[in-house]
C-alpha atoms as a PDB file:
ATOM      1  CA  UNK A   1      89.507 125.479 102.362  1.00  0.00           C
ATOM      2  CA  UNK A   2      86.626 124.723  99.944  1.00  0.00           C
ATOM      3  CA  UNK A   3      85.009 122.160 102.071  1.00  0.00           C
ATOM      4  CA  UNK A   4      85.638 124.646 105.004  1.00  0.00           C
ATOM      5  CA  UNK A   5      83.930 127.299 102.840  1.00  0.00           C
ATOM      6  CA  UNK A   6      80.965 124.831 101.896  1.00  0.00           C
ATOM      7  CA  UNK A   7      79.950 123.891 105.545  1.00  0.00           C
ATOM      8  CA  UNK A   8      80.181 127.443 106.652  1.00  0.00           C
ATOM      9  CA  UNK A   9      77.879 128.098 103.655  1.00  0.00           C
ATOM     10  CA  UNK A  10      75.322 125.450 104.411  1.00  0.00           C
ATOM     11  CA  UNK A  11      75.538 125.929 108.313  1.00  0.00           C
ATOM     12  CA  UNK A  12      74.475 129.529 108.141  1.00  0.00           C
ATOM     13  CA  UNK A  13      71.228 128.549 105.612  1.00  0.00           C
ATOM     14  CA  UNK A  14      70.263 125.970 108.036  1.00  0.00           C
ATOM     15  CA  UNK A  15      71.464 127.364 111.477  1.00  0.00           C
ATOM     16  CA  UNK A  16      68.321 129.400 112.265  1.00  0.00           C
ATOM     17  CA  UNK A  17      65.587 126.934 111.538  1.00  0.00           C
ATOM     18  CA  UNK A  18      67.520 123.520 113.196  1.00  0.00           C
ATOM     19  CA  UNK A  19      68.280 126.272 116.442  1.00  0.00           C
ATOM     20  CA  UNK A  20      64.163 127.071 116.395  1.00  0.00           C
ATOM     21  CA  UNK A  21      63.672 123.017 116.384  1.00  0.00           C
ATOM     22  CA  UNK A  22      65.185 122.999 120.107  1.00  0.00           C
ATOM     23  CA  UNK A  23      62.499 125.284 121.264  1.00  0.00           C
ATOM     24  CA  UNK A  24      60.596 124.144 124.347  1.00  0.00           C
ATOM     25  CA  UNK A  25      57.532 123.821 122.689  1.00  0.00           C
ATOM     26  CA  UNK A  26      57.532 124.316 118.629  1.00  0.00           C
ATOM     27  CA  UNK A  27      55.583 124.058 116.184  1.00  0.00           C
ATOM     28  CA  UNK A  28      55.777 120.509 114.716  1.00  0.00           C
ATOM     29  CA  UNK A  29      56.760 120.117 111.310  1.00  0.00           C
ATOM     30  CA  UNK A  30      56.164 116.621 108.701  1.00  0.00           C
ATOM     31  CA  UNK A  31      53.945 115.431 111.609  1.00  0.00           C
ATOM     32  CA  UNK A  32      53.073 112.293 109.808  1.00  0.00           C
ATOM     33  CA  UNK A  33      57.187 112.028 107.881  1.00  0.00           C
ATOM     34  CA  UNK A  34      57.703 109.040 109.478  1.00  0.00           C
ATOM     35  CA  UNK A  35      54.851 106.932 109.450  1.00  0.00           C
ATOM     36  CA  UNK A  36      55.099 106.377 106.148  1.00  0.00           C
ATOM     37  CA  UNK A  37      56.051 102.722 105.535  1.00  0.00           C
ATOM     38  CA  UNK A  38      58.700 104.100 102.334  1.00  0.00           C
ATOM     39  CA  UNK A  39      60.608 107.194 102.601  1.00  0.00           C
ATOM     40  CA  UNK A  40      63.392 108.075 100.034  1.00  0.00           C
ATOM     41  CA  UNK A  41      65.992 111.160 100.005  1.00  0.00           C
ATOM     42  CA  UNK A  42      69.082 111.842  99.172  1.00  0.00           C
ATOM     43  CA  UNK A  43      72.815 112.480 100.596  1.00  0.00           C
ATOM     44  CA  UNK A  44      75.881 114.768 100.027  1.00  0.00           C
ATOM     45  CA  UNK A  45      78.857 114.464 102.275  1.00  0.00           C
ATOM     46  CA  UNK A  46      82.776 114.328 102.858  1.00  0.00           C
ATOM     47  CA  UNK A  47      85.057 111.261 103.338  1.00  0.00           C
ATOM     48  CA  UNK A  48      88.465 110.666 104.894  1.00  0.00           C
ATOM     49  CA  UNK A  49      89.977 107.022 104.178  1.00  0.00           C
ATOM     50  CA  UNK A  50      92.784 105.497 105.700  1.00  0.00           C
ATOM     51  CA  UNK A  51      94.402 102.068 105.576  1.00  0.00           C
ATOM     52  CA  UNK A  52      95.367  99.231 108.431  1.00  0.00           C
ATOM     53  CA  UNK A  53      97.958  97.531 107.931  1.00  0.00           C
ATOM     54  CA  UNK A  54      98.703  94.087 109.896  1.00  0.00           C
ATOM     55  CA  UNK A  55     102.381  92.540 109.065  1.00  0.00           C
ATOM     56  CA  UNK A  56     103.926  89.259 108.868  1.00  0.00           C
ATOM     57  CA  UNK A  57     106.220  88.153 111.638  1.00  0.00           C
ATOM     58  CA  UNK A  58     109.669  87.208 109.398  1.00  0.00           C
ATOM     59  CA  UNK A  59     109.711  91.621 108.735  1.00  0.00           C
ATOM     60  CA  UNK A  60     113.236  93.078 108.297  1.00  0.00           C
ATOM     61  CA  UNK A  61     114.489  93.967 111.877  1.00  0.00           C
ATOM     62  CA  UNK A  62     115.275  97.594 109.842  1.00  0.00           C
ATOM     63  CA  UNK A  63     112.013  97.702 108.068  1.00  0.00           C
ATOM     64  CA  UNK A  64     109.644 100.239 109.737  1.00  0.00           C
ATOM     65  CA  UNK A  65     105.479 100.542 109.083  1.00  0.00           C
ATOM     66  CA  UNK A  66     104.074 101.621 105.522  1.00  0.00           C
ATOM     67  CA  UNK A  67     103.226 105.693 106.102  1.00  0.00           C
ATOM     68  CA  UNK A  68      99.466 106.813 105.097  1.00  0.00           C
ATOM     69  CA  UNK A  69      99.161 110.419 103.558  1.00  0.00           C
ATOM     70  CA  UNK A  70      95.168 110.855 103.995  1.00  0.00           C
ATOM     71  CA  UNK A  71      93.249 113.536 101.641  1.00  0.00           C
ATOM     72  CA  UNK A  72      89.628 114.563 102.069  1.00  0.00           C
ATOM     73  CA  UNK A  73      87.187 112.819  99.382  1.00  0.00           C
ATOM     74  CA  UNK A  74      83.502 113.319  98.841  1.00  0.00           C
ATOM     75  CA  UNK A  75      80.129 111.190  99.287  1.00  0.00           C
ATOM     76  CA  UNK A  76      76.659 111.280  97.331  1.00  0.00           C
ATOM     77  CA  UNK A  77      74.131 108.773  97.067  1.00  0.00           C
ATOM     78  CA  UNK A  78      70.342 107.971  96.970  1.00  0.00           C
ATOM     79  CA  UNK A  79      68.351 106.826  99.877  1.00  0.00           C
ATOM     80  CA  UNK A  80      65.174 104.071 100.530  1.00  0.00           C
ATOM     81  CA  UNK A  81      63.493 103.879 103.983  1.00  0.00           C
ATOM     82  CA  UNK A  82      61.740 101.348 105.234  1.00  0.00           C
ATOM     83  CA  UNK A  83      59.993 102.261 108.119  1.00  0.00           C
ATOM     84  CA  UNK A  84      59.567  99.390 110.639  1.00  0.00           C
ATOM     85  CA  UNK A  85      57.823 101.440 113.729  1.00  0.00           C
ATOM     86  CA  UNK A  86      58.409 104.296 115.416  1.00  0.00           C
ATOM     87  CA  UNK A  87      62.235 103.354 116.318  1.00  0.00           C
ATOM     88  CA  UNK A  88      63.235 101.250 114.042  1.00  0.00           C
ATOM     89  CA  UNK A  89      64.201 101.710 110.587  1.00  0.00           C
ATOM     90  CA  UNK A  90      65.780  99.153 107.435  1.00  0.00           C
ATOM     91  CA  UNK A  91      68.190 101.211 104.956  1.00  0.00           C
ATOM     92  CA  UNK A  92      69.622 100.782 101.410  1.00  0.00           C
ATOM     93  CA  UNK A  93      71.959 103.942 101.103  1.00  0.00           C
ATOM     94  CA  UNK A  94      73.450 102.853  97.389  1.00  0.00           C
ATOM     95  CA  UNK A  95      76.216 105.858  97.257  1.00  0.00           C
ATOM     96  CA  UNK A  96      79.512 107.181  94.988  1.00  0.00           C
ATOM     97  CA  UNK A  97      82.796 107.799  97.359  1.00  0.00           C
ATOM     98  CA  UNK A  98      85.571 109.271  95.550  1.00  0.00           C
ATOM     99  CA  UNK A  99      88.938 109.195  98.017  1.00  0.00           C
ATOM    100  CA  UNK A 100      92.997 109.299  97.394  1.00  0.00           C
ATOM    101  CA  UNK A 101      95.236 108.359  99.700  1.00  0.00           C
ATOM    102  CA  UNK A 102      99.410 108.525  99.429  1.00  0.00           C
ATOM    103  CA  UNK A 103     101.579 105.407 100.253  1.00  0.00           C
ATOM    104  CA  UNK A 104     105.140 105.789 101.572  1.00  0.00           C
ATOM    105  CA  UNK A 105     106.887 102.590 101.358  1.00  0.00           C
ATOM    106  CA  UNK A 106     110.505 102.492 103.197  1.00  0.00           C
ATOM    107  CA  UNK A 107     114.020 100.992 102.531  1.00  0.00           C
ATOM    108  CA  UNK A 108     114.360 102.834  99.390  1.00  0.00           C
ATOM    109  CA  UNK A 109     117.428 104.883  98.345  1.00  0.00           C
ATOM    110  CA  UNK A 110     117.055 108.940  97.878  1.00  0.00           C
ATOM    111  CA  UNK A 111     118.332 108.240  94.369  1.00  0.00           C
ATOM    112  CA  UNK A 112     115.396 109.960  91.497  1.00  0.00           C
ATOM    113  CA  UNK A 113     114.318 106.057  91.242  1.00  0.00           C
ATOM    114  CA  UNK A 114     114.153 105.392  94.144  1.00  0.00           C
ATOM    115  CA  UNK A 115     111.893 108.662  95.823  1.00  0.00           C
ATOM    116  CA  UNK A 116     109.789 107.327  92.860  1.00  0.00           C
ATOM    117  CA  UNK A 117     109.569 103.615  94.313  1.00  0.00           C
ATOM    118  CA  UNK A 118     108.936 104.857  97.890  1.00  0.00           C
ATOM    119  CA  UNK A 119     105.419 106.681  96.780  1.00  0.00           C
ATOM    120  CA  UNK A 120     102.260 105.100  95.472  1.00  0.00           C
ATOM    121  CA  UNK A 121      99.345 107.267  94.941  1.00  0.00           C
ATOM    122  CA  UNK A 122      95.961 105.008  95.320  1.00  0.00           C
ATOM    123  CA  UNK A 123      92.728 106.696  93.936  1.00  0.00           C
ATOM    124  CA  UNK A 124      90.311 105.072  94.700  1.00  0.00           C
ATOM    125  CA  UNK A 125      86.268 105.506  93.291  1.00  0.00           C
ATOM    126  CA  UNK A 126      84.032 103.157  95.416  1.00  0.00           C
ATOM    127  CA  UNK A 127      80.198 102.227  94.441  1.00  0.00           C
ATOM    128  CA  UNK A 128      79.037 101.259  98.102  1.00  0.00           C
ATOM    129  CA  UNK A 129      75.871  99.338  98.446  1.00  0.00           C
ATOM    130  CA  UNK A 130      74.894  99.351 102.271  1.00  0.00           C
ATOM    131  CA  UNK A 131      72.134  97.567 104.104  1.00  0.00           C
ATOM    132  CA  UNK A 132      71.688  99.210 107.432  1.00  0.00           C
ATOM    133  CA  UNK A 133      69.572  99.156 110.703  1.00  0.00           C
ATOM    134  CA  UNK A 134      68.657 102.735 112.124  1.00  0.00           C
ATOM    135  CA  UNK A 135      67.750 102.740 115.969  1.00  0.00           C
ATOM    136  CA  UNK A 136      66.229 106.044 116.897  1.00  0.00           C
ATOM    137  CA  UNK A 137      64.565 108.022 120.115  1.00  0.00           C
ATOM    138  CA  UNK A 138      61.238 108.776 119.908  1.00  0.00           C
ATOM    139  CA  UNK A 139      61.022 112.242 118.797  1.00  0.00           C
ATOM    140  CA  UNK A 140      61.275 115.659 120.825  1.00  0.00           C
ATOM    141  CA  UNK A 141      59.564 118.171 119.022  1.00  0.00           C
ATOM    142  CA  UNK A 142      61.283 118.355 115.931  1.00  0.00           C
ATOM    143  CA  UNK A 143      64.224 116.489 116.283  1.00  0.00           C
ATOM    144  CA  UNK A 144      65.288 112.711 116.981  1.00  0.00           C
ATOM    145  CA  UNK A 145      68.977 111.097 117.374  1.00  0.00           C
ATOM    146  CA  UNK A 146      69.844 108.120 116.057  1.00  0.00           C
ATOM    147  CA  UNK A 147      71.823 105.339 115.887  1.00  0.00           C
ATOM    148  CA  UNK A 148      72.574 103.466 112.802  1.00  0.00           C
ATOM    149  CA  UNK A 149      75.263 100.361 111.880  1.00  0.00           C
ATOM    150  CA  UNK A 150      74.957  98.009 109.562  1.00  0.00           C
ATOM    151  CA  UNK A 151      77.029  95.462 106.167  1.00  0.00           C
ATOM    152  CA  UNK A 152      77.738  96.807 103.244  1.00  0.00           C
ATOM    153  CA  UNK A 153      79.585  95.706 100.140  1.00  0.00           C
ATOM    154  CA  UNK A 154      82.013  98.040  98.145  1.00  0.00           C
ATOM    155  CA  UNK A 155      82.735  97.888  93.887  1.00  0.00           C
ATOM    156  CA  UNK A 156      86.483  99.744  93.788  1.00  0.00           C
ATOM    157  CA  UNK A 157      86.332 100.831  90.139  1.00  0.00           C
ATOM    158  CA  UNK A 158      90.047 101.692  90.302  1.00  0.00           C
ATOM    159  CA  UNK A 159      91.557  98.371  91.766  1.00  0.00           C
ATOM    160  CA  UNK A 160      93.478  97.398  89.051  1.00  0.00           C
ATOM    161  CA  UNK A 161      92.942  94.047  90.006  1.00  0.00           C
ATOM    162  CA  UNK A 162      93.083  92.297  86.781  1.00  0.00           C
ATOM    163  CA  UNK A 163      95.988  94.283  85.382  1.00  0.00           C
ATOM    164  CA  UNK A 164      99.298  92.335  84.923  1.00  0.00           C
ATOM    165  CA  UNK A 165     101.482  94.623  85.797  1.00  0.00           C
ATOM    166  CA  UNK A 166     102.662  94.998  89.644  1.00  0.00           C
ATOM    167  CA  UNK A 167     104.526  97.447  91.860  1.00  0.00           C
ATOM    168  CA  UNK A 168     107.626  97.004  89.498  1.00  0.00           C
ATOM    169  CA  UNK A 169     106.014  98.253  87.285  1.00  0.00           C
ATOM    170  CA  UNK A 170     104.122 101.055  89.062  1.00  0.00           C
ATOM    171  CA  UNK A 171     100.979 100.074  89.388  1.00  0.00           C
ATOM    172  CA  UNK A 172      99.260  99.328  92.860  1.00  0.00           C
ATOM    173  CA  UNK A 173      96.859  96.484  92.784  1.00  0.00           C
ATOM    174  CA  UNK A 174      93.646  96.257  95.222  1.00  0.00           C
ATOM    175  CA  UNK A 175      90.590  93.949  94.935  1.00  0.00           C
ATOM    176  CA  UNK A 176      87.702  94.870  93.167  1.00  0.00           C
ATOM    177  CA  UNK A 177      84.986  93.832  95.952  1.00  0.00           C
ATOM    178  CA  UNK A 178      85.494  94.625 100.168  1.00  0.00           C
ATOM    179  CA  UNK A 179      83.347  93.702 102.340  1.00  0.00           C
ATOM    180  CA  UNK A 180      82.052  95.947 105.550  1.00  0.00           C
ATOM    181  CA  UNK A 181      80.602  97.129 108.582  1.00  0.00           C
ATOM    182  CA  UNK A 182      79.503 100.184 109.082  1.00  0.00           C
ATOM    183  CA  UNK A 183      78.591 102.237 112.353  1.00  0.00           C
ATOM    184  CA  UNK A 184      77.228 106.075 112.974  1.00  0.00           C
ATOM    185  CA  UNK A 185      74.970 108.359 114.634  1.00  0.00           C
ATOM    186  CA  UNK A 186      73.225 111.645 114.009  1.00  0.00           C
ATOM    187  CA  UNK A 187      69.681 113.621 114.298  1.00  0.00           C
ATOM    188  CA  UNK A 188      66.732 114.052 112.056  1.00  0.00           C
ATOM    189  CA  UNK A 189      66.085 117.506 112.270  1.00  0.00           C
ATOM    190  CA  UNK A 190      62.473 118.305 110.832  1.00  0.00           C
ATOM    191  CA  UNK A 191      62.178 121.347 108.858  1.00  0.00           C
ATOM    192  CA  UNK A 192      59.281 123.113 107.297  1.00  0.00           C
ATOM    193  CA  UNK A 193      59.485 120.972 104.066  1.00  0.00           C
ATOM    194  CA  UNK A 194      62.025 118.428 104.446  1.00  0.00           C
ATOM    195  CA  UNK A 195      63.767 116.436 107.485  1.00  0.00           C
ATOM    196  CA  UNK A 196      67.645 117.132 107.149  1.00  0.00           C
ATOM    197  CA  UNK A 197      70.021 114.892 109.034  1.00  0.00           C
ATOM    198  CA  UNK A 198      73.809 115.308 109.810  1.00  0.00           C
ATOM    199  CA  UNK A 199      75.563 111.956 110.556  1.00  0.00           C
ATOM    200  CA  UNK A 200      78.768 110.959 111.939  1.00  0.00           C
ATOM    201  CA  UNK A 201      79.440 107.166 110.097  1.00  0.00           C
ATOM    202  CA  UNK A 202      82.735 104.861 110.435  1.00  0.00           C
ATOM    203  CA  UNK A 203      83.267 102.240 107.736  1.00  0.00           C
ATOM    204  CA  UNK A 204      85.584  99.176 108.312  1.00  0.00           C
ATOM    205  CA  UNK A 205      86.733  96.630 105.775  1.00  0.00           C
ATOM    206  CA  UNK A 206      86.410  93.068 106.466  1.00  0.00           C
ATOM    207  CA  UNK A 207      88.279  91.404 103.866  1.00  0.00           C
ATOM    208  CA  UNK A 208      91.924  91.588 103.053  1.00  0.00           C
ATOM    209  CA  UNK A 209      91.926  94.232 100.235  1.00  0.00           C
ATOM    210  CA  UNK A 210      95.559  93.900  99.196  1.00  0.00           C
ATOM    211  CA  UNK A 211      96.617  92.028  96.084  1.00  0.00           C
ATOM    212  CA  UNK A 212     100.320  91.219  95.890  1.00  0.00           C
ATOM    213  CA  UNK A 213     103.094  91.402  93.691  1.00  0.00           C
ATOM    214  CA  UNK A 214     104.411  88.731  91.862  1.00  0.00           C
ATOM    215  CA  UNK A 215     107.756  88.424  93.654  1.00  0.00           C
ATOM    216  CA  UNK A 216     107.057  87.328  96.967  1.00  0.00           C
ATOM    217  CA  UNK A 217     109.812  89.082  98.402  1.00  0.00           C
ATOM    218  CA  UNK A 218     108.430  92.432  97.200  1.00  0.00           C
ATOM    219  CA  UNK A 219     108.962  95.611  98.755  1.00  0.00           C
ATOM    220  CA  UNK A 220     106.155  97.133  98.473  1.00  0.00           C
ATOM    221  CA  UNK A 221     103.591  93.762  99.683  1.00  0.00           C
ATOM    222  CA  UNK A 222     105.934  91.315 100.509  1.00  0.00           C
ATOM    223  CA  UNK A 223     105.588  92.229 104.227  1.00  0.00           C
ATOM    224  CA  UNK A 224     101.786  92.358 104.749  1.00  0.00           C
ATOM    225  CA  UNK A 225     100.096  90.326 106.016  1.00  0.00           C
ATOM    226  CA  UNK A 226      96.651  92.007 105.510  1.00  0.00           C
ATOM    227  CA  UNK A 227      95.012  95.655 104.456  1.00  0.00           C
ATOM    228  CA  UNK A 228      91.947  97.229 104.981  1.00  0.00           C
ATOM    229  CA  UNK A 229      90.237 100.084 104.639  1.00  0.00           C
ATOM    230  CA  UNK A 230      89.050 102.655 107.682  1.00  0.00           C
ATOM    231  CA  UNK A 231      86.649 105.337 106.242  1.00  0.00           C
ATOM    232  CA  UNK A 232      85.040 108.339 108.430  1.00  0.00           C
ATOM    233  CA  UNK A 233      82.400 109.542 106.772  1.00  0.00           C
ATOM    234  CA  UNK A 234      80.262 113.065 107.329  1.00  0.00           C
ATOM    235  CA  UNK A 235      77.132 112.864 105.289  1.00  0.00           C
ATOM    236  CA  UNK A 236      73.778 115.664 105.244  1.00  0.00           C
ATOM    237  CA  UNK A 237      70.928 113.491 104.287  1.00  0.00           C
ATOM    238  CA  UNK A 238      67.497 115.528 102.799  1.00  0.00           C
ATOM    239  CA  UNK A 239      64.238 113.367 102.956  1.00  0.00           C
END
C-alpha cells in the first residue's frame, strides 16, 4: 500500500505538466538538454526479483520445483550521460537495490523442524554497476521514447559466500559477483526545469549464482543445476 500511496502521490505532482508535453504544438522546454556532451541525474524506483531455476536430470521422480515468494524492493542510484548524437546515448547508472525473496524447498516433514527446513528467507542488497546503450526517437515536442539495454555487473553484499556454514546450518549461500544483461524502455519527458523519465527495465543474470552445500546430496542445492536472478525494475530518473 505504501508504494501504491507513493506513485499516486508523485503521479498527481507530475500529471498536469507531462499531459501539457503532448500538446500539438508546446512550448519547448531544456531546448539545448541534450546537446550537452555530459549530462548527470539521478534515480528512485521499485524492484521485484525472482529466481530461475534449471535442474539436474537424476531429480527424485517425487521431488517437485523450488517455490519463489517475491516481495517488492526499492532502487536509487546516480546517473552519467554521455551524449553520442542526437539518438544515441552511453550510460553508467551505478545504483543500490535492496530486494527479499522467500524460498520453499519440498520433501520436508510438517514436523516444527522441518516447516523450518522447507523456508529460506534470501535478502539480498545489490551494488549494480551498469554500462548501457540508450537508443532514442528524435524528439516530439517535449517528449522522446527510448530504448535502452545494456551489461552490468552486480556486488551482493549479503551472499554469504565465504561463510562456512551451509543450509544445515541455516544459512543460504549465493556468490558475491553476477554478471548481467539488462533491457528497458521509457520517455524523457521535458519539464520546465528538469527532464523526468519513467522506465520499464528487465535484468537477467548470466552466471550461475548458487553456491552449494557441502553434502552433495543436499536438499536444499543438491538438485540444481543452475540459479539466476530475473529482476523487473520501475525506475523515475530526474536530469
Amino acid at each position: 500500500m505504501k508504494y501504491f500511496l507513493f506513485i499516486l502521490f508523485g503521479t498527481m505532482l507530475l500529471s498536469q505538466p507531462i499531459t501539457a508535453q503532448f500538446k500539438e504544438n508546446p512550448i519547448l522546454n531544456l531546448e539545448n538538454k541534450d546537446k550537452k556532451f555530459l549530462n548527470y541525474g539521478y534515480f528512485l524506483g521499485f524492484n521485484q526479483y525472482d529466481f530461475k531455476f534449471d535442474y539436474t536430470n537424476d531429480r527424485g521422480i517425487n521431488l517437485t520445483d523450488i517455490l519463489v515468494d517475491k516481495s517488492m524492493g526499492f532502487n536509487v542510484g546516480l546517473i552519467g550521460e554521455m551524449n553520442i548524437n542526437e539518438f544515441v546515448d552511453i550510460r553508467f547508472e551505478p545504483g543500490l537495490n535492496y530486494t527479499q525473496r522467500t524460498l520453499g524447498f519440498p520433501g520436508f516433514d510438517n514436523t516444527d523442524e522441518g516447516k523450518r527446513d522447507a523456508f529460506r528467507d534470501v535478502k539480498s542488497t545489490y551494488i549494480n554497476f551498469p554500462i548501457l546503450l540508450k537508443l532514442s526517437t528524435r524528439r516530439f515536442g517535449n517528449w522522446k521514447p527510448f530504448l535502452i539495454g545494456g551489461v552490468s555487473r552486480t556486488l551482493n553484499l549479503g551472499s554469504n559466500e565465504t561463510s562456512l556454514d551451509d543450509n544445515s546450518s541455516g544459512t543460504f549461500r549465493m556468490k558475491k559477483w553476477v554478471n548481467n544483461y539488462e533491457m528497458g524502455f521509457g520517455i524523457d519527458f521535458y519539464l520546465e526545469y528538469f527532464k523526468f523519465t519513467p522506465s520499464i527495465r528487465g535484468v537477467f543474470a548470466i552466471n550461475d549464482e548458487l553456491v552449494r552445500d557441502n553434502d552433495a546430496n543436499s536438499p536444499w542445492t543438491g538438485n540444481v543445476d543452475a540459479m539466476r536472478s530475473r529482476g523487473l525494475f520501475i525506475n523515475f530518473t530526474f536530469e
